[in-house]
N, C-alpha and C. Protein backbone atom coordinates (compact mmCIF):
# COMPACT_ATOMS: atom_id res chain seq x y z
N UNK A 1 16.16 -176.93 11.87
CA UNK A 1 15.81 -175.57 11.46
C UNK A 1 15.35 -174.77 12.68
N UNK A 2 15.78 -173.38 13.04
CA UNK A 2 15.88 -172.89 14.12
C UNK A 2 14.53 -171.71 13.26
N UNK A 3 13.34 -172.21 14.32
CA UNK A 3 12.09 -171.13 14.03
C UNK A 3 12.31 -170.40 15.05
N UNK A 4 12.07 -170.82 16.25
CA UNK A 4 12.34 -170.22 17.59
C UNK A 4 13.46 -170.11 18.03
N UNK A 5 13.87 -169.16 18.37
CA UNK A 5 15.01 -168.58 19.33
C UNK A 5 15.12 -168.53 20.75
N UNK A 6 15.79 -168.97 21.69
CA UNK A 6 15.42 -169.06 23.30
C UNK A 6 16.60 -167.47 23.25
N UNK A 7 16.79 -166.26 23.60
CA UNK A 7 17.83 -165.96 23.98
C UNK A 7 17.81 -165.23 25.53
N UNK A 8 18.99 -165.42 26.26
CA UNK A 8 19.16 -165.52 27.38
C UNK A 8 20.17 -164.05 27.76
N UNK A 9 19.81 -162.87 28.45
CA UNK A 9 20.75 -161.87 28.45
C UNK A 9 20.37 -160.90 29.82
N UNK A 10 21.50 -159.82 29.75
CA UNK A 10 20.81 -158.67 31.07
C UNK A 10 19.62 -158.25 30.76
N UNK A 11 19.51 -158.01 32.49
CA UNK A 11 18.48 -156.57 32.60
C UNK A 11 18.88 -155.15 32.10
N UNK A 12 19.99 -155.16 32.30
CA UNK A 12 20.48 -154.04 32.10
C UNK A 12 21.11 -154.20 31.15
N UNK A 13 21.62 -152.89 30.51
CA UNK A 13 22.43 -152.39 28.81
C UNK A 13 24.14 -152.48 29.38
N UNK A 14 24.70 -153.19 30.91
CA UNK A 14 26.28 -152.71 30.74
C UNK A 14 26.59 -151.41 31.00
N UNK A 15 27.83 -151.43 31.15
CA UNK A 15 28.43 -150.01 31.30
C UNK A 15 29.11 -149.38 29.84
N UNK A 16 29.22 -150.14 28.93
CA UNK A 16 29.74 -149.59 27.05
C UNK A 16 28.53 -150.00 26.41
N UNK A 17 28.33 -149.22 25.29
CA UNK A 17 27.09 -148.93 24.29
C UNK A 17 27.43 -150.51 23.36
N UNK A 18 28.19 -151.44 23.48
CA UNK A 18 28.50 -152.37 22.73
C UNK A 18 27.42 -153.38 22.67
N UNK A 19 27.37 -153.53 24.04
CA UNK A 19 26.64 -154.90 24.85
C UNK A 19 24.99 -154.44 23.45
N UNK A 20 24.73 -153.04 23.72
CA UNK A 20 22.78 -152.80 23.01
C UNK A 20 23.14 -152.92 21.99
N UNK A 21 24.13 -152.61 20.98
CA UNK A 21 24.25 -152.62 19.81
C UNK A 21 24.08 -154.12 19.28
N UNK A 22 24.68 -155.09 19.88
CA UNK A 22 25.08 -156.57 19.99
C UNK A 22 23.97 -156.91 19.90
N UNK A 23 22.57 -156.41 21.13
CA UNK A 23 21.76 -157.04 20.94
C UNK A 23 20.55 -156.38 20.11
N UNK A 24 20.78 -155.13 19.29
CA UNK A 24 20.25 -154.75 18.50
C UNK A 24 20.56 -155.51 17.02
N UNK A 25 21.63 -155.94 16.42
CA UNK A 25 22.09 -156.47 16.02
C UNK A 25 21.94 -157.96 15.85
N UNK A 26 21.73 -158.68 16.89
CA UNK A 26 21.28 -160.24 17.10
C UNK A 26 19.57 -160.04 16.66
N UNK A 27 18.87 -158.94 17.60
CA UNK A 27 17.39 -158.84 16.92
C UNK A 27 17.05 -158.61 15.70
N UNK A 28 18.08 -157.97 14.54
CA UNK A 28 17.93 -157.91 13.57
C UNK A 28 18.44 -159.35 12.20
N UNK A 29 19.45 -159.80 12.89
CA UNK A 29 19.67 -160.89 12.23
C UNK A 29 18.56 -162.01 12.27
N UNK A 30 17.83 -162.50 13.61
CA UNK A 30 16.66 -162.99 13.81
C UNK A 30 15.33 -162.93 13.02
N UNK A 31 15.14 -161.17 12.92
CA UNK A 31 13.90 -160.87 11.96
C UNK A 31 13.97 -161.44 10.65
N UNK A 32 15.80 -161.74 9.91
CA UNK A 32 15.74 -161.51 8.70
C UNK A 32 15.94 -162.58 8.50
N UNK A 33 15.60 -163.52 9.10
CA UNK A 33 15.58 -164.96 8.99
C UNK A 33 14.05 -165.37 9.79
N UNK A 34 13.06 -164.63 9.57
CA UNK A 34 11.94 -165.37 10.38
C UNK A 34 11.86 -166.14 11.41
N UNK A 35 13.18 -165.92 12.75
CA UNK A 35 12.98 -166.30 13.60
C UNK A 35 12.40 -165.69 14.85
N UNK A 36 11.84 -166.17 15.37
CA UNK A 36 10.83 -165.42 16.88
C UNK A 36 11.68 -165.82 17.88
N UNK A 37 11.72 -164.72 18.54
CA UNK A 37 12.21 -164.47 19.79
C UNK A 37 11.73 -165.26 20.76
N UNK A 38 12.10 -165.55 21.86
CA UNK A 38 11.50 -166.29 23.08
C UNK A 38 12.28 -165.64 23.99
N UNK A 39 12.36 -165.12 24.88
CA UNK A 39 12.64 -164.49 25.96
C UNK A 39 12.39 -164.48 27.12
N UNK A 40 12.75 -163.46 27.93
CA UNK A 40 12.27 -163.30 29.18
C UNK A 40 11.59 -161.92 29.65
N UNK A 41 10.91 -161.56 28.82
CA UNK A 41 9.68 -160.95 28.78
C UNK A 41 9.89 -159.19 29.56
N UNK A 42 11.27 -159.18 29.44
CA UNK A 42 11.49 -157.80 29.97
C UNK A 42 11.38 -156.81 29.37
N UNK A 43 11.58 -155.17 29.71
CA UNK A 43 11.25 -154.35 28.68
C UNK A 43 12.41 -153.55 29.35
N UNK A 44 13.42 -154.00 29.90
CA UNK A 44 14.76 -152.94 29.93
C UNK A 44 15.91 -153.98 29.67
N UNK A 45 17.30 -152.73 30.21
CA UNK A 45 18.14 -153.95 29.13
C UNK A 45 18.41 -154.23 27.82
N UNK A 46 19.33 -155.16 28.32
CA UNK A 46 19.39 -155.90 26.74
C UNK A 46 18.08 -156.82 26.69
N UNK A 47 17.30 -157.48 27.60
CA UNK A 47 16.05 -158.10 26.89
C UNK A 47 15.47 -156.90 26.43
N UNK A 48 15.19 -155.71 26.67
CA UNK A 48 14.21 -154.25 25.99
C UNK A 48 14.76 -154.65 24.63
N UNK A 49 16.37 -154.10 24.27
CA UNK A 49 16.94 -153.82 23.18
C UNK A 49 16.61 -154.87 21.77
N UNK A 50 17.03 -156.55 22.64
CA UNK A 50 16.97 -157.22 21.11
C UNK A 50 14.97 -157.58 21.23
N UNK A 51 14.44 -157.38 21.91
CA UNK A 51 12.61 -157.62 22.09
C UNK A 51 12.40 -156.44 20.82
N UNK A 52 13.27 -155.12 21.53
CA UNK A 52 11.93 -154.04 20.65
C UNK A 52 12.53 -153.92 19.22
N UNK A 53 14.04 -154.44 18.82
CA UNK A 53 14.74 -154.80 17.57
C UNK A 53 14.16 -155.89 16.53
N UNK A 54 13.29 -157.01 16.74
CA UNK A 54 12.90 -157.65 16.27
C UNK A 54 11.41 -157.25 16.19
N UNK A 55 10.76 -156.76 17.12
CA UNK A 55 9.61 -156.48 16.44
C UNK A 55 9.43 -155.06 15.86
N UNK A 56 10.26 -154.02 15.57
CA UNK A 56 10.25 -153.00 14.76
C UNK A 56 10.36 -153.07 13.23
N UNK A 57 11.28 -154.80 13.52
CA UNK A 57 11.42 -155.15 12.09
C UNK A 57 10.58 -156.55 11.37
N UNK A 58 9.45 -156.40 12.04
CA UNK A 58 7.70 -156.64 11.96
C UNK A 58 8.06 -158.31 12.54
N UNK A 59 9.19 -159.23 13.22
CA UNK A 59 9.36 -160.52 14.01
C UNK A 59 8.13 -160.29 15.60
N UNK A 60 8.51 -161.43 15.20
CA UNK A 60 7.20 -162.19 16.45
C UNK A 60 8.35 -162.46 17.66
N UNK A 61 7.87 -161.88 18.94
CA UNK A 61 8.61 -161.81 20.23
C UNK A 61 7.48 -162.29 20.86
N UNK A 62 7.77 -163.31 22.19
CA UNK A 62 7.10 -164.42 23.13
C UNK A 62 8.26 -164.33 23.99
N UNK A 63 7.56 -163.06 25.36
CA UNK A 63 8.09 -162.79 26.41
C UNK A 63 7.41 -163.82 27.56
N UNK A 64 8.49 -164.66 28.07
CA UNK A 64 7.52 -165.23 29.30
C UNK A 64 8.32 -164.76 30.73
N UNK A 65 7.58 -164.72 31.68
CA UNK A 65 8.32 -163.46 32.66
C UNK A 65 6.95 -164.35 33.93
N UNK A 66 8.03 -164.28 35.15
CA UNK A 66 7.17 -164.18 36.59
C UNK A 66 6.03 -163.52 36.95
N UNK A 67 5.05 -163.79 37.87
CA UNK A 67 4.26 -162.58 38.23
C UNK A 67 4.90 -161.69 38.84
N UNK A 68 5.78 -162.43 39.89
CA UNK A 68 6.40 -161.65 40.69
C UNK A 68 7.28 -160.15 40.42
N UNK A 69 7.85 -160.84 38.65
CA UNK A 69 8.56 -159.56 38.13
C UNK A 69 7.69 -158.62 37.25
N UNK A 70 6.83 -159.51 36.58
CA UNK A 70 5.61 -158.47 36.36
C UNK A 70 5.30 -157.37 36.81
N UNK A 71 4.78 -158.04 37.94
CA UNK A 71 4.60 -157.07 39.33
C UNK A 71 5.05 -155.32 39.88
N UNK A 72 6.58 -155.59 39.53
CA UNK A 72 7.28 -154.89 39.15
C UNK A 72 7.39 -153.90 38.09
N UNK A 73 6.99 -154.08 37.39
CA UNK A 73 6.51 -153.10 35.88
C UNK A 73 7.86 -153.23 34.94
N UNK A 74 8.42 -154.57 35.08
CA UNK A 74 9.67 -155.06 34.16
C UNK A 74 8.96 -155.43 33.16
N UNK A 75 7.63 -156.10 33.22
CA UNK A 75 7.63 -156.34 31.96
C UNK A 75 7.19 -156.12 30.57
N UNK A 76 7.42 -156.34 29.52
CA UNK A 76 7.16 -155.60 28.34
C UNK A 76 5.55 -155.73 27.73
N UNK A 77 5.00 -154.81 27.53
CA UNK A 77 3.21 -154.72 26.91
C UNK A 77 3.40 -154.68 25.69
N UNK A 78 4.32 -154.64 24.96
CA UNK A 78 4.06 -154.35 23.42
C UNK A 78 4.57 -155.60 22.60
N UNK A 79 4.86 -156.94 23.54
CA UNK A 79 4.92 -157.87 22.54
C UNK A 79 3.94 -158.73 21.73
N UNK A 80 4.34 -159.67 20.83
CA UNK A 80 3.49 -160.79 20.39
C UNK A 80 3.09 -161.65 21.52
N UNK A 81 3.32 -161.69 22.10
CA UNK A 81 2.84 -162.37 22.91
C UNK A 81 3.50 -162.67 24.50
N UNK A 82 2.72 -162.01 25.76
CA UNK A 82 3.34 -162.11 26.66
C UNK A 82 3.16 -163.46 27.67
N UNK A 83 3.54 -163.98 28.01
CA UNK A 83 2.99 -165.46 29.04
C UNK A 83 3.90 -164.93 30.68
N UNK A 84 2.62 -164.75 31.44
CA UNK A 84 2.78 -164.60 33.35
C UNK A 84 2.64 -166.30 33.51
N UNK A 85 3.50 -166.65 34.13
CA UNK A 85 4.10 -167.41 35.09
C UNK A 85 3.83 -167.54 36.71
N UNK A 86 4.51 -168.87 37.40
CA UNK A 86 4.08 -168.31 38.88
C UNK A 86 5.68 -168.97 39.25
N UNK A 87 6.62 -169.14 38.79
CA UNK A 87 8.26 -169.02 39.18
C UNK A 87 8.81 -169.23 38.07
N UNK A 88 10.19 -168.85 38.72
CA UNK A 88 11.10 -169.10 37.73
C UNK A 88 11.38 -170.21 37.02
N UNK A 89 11.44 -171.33 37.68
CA UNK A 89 11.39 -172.69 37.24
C UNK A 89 10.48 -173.20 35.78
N UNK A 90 9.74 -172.43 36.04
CA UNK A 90 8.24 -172.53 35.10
C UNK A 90 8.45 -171.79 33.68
N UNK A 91 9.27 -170.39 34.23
CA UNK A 91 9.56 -169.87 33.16
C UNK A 91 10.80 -170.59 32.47
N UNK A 92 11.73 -171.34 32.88
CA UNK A 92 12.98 -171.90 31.62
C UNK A 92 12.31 -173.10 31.47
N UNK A 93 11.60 -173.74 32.17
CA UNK A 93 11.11 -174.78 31.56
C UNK A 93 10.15 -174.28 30.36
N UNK A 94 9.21 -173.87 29.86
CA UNK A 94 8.52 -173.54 29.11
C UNK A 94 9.44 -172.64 28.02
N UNK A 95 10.12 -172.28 28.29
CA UNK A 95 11.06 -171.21 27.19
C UNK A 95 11.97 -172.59 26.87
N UNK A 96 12.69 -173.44 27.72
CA UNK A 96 13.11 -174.79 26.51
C UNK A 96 11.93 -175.41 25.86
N UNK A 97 10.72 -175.75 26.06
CA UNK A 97 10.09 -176.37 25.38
C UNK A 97 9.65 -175.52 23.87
N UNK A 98 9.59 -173.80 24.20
CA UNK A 98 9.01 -173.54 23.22
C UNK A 98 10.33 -173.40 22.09
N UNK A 99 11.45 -173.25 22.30
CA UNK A 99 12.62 -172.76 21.88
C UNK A 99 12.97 -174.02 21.09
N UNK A 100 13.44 -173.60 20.06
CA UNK A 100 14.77 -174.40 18.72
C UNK A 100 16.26 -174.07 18.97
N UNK A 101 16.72 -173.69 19.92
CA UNK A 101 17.65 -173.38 20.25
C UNK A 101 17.85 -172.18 21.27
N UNK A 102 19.40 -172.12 22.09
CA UNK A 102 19.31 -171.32 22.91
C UNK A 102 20.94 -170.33 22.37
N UNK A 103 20.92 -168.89 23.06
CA UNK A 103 21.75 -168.02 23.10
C UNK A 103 21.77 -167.27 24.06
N UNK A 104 22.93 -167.32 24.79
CA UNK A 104 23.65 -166.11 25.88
C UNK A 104 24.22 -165.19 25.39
N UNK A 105 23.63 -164.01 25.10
CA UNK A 105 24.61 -162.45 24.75
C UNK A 105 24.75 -162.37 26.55
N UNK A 106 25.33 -161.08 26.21
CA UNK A 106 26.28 -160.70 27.56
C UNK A 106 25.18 -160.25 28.67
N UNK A 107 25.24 -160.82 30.20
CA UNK A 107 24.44 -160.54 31.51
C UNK A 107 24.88 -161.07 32.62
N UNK A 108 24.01 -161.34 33.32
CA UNK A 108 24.85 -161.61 34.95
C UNK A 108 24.30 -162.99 35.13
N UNK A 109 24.43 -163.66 36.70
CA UNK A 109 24.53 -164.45 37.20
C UNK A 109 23.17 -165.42 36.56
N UNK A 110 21.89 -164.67 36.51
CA UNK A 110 20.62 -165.07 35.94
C UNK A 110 20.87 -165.76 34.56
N UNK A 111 21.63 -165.09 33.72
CA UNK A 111 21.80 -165.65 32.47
C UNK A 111 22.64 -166.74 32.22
N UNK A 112 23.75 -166.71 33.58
CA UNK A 112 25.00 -167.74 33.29
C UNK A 112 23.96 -168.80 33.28
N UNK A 113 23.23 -168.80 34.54
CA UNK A 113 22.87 -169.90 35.58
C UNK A 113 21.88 -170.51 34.13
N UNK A 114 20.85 -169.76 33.75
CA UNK A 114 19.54 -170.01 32.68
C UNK A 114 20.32 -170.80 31.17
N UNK A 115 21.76 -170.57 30.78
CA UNK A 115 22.13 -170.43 29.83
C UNK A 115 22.97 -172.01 30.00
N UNK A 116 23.34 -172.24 31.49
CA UNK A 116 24.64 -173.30 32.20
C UNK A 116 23.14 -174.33 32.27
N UNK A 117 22.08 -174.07 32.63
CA UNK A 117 21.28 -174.91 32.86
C UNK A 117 20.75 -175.84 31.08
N UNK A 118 20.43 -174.99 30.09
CA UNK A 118 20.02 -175.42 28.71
C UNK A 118 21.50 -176.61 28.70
N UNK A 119 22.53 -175.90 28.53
CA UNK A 119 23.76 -176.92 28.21
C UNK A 119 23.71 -178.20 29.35
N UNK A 120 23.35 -178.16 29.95
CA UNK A 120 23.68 -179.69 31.07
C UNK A 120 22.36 -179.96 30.59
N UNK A 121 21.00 -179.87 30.37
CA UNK A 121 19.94 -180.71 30.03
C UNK A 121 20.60 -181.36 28.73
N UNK A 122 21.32 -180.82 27.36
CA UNK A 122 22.02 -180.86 26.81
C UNK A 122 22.61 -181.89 27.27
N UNK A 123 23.83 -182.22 27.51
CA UNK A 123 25.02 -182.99 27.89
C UNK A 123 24.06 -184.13 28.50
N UNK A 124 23.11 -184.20 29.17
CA UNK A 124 22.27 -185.29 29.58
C UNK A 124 21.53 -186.08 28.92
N UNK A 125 21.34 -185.33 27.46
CA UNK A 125 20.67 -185.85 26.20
C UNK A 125 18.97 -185.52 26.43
N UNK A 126 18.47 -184.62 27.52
CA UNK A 126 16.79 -184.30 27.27
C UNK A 126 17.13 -183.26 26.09
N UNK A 127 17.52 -182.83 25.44
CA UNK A 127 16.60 -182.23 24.68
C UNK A 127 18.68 -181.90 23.64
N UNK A 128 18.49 -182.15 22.35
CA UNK A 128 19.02 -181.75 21.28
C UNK A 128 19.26 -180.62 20.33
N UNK A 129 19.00 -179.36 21.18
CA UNK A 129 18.86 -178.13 20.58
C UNK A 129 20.08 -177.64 20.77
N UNK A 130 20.90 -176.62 20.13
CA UNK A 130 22.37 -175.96 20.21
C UNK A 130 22.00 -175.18 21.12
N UNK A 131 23.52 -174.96 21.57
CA UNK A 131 23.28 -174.20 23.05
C UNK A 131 24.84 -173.13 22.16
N UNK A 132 24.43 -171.45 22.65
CA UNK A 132 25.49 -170.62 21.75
C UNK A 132 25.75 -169.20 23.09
N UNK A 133 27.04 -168.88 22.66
CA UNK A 133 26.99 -167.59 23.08
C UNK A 133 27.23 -166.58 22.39
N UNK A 134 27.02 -165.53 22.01
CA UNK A 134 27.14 -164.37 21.40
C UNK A 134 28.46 -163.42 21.91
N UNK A 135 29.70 -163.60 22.38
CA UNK A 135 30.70 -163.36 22.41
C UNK A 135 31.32 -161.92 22.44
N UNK A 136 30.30 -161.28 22.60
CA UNK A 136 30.91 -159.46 22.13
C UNK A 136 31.73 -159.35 22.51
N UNK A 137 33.10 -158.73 22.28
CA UNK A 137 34.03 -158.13 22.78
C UNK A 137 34.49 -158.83 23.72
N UNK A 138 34.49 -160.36 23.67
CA UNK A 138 35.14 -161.86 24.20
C UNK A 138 34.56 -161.59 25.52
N UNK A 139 33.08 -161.61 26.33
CA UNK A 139 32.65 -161.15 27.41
C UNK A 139 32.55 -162.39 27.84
N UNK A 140 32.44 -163.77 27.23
CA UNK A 140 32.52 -165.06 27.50
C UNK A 140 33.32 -165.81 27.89
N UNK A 141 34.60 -164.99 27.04
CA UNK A 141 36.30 -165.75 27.37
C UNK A 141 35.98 -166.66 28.45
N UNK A 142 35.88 -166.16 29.44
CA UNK A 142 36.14 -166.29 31.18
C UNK A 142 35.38 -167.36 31.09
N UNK A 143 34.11 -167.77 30.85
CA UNK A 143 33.32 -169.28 31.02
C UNK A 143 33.81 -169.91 30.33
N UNK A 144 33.84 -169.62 28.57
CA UNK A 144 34.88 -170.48 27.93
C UNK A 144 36.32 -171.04 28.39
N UNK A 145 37.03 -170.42 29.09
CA UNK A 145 38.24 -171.07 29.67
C UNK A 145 37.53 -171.65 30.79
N UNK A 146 36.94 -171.68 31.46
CA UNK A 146 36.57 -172.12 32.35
C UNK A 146 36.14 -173.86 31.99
N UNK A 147 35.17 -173.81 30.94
CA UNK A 147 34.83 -174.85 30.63
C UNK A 147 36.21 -175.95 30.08
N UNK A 148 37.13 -175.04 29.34
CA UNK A 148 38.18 -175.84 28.92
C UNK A 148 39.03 -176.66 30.12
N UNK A 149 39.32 -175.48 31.08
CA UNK A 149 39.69 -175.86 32.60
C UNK A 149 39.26 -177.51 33.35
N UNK A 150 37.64 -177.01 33.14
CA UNK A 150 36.94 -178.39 33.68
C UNK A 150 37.23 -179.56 32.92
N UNK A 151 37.59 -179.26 31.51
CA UNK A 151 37.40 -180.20 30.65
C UNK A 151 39.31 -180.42 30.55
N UNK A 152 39.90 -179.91 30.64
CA UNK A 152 41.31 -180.44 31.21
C UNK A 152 41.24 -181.33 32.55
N UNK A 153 40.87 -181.18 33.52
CA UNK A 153 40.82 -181.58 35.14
C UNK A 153 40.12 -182.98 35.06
N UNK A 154 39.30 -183.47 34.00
CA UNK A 154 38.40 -184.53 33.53
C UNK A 154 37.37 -184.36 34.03
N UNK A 155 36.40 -182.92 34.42
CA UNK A 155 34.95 -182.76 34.64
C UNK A 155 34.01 -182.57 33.66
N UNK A 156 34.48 -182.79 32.58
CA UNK A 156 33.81 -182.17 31.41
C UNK A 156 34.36 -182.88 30.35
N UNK A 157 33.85 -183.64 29.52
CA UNK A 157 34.20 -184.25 27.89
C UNK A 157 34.70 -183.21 27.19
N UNK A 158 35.61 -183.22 26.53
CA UNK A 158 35.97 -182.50 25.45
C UNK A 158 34.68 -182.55 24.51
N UNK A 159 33.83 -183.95 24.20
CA UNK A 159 32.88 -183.58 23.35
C UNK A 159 31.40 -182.36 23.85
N UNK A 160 31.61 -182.67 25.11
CA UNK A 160 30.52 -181.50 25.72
C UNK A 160 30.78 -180.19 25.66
N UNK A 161 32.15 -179.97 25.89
CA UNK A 161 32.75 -178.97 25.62
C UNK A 161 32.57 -178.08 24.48
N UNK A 162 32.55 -178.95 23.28
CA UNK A 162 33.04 -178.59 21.98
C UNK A 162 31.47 -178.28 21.71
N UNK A 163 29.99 -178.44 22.49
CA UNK A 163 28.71 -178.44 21.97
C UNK A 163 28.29 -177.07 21.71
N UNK A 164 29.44 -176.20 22.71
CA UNK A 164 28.91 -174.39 22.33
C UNK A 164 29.13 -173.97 21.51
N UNK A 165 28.75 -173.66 20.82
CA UNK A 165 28.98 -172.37 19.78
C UNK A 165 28.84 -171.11 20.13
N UNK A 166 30.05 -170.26 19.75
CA UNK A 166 30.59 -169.30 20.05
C UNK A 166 30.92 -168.52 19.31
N UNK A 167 30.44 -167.48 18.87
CA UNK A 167 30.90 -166.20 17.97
C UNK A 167 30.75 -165.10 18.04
N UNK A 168 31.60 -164.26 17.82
CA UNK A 168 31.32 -162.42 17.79
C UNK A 168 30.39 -161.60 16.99
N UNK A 169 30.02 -162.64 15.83
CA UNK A 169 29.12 -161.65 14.61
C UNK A 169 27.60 -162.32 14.91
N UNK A 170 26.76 -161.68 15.35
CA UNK A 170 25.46 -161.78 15.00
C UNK A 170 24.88 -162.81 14.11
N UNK A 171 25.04 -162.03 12.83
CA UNK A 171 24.92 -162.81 11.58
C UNK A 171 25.15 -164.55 11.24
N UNK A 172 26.36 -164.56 11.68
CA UNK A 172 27.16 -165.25 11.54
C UNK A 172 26.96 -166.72 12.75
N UNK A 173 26.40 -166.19 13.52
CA UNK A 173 26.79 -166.84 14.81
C UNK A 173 24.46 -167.83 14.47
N UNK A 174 23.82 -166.84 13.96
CA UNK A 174 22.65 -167.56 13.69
C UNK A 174 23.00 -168.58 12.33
N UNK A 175 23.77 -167.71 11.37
CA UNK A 175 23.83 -168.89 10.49
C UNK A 175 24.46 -170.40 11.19
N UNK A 176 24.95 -170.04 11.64
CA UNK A 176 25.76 -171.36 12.59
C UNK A 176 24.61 -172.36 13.19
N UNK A 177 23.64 -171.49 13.92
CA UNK A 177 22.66 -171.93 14.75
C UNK A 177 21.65 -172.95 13.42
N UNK A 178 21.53 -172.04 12.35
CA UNK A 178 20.48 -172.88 11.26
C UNK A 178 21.24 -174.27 11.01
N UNK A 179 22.33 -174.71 10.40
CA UNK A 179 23.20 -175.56 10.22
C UNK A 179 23.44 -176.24 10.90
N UNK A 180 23.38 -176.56 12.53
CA UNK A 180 23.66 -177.13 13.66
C UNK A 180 22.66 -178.75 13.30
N UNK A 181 24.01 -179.34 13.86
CA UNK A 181 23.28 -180.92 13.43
C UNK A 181 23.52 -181.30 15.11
N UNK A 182 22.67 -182.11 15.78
CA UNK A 182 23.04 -182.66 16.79
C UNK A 182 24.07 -183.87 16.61
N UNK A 183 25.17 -184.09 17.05
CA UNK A 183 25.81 -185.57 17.04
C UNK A 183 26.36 -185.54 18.69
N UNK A 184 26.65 -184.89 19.81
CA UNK A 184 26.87 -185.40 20.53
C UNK A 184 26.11 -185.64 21.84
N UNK A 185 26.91 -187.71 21.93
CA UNK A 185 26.14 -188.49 22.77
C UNK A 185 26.04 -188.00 24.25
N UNK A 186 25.07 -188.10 24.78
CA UNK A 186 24.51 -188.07 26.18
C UNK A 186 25.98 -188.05 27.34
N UNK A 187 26.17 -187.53 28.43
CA UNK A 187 27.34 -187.81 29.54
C UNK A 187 26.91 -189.45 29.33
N UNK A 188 25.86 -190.17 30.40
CA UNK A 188 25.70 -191.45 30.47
C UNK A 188 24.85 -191.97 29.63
N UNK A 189 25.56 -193.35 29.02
CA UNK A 189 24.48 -194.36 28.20
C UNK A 189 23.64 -194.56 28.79
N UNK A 190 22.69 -195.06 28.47
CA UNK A 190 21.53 -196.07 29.29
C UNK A 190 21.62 -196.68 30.17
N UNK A 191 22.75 -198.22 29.79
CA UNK A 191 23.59 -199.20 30.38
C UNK A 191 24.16 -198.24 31.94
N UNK A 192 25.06 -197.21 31.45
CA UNK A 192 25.75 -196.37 32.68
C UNK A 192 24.51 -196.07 33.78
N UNK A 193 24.02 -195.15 33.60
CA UNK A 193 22.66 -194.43 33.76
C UNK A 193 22.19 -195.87 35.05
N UNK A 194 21.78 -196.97 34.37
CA UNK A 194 21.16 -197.87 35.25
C UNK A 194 21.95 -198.41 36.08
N UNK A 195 23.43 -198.46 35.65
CA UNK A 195 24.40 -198.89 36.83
C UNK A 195 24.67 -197.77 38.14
N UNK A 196 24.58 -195.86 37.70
CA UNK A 196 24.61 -195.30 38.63
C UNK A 196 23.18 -194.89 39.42
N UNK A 197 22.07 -196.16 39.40
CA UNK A 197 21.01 -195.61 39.81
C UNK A 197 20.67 -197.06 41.06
């Protein structure tokens, strides 16, 4: 059961009004399922958009954010709860621990990297939570083939492969997230694991 939400997205809103809607849209599907946000504690962007979407529609948002970007005046004062940090490291580690699952709507290199990192802890077997992307207007395609790519070439299991979930509808794409059963096994067994160590 997905209480917490990890989701992973821009600073910025994009160059088409799609990307805020998407994540106005994801914040509202969230509220109406009593799930809390976990974030990255920004107040522009698509983190602004689905942060101030879920708590307008009275959801609990838990921004955790750097000092360093703090600092900056990125980050958001009007949540449930904000948590300063002292790196980045600190911040995805603590946003997987607090999180029931994770989601990439559409952003840059920060989000691939934050979003590529949940799925390989994943595929390693620390932690059993669905790993998803939010798909707007197929902004994912490109990693998704990518992953298929790797997973043609033999860098990637077809079963690791198959662990994202991927959809265009909001709605649709959390109901997915509630329903999510873990079944796939770790890259290395145990047995493996101790032979490549």
């Amino acid at each position: 059961m997905i209480r917490r939400l990890c989701v992973f997205c821009g600073s910025s809103t994009g160059n088409r009004p799609i990307y805020a809607e998407a994540a106005r849209q994801m914040g509202a599907a969230m509220a109406s399922q009593d799930i809390e946000l976990i974030y990255g504690g920004g107040r522009v962007g698509l983190m602004g958009a689905i942060a101030d979407e879920v708590l307008a529609r009275g959801g609990r948002v838990t921004g955790i954010i750097p000092q360093f970007l703090a600092d900056r005046e990125v980050a958001h004062t009007g949540l449930t709860k904000l948590v300063l940090v002292h790196s980045m490291h600190e911040r995805k580690a603590m946003m997987a621990e607090m999180s029931d699952g994770f989601v990439a709507m559409a952003g840059g290199v920060g989000t691939f990297e934050e979003f590529i990192e949940m799925m390989t802890w994943s595929l390693l077997g620390l932690h059993g939570k669905p790993c998803a992307v939010l798909n707007t207007d197929n902004y994912y395609d490109g990693m998704l083939q990518l992953f298929s790519h790797a997973s043609a070439e033999g860098f990637l299991a077809d079963r690791h492969k198959a662990m994202v979930l991927e959809d265009t509808d909001p709605i649709r794409l959390v109901e997915r997230l509630q329903s999510y059963k873990h079944t796939t096994s770790p890259k290395f067994s145990k047995e493996e694991a101790q032979e490549l160590s």
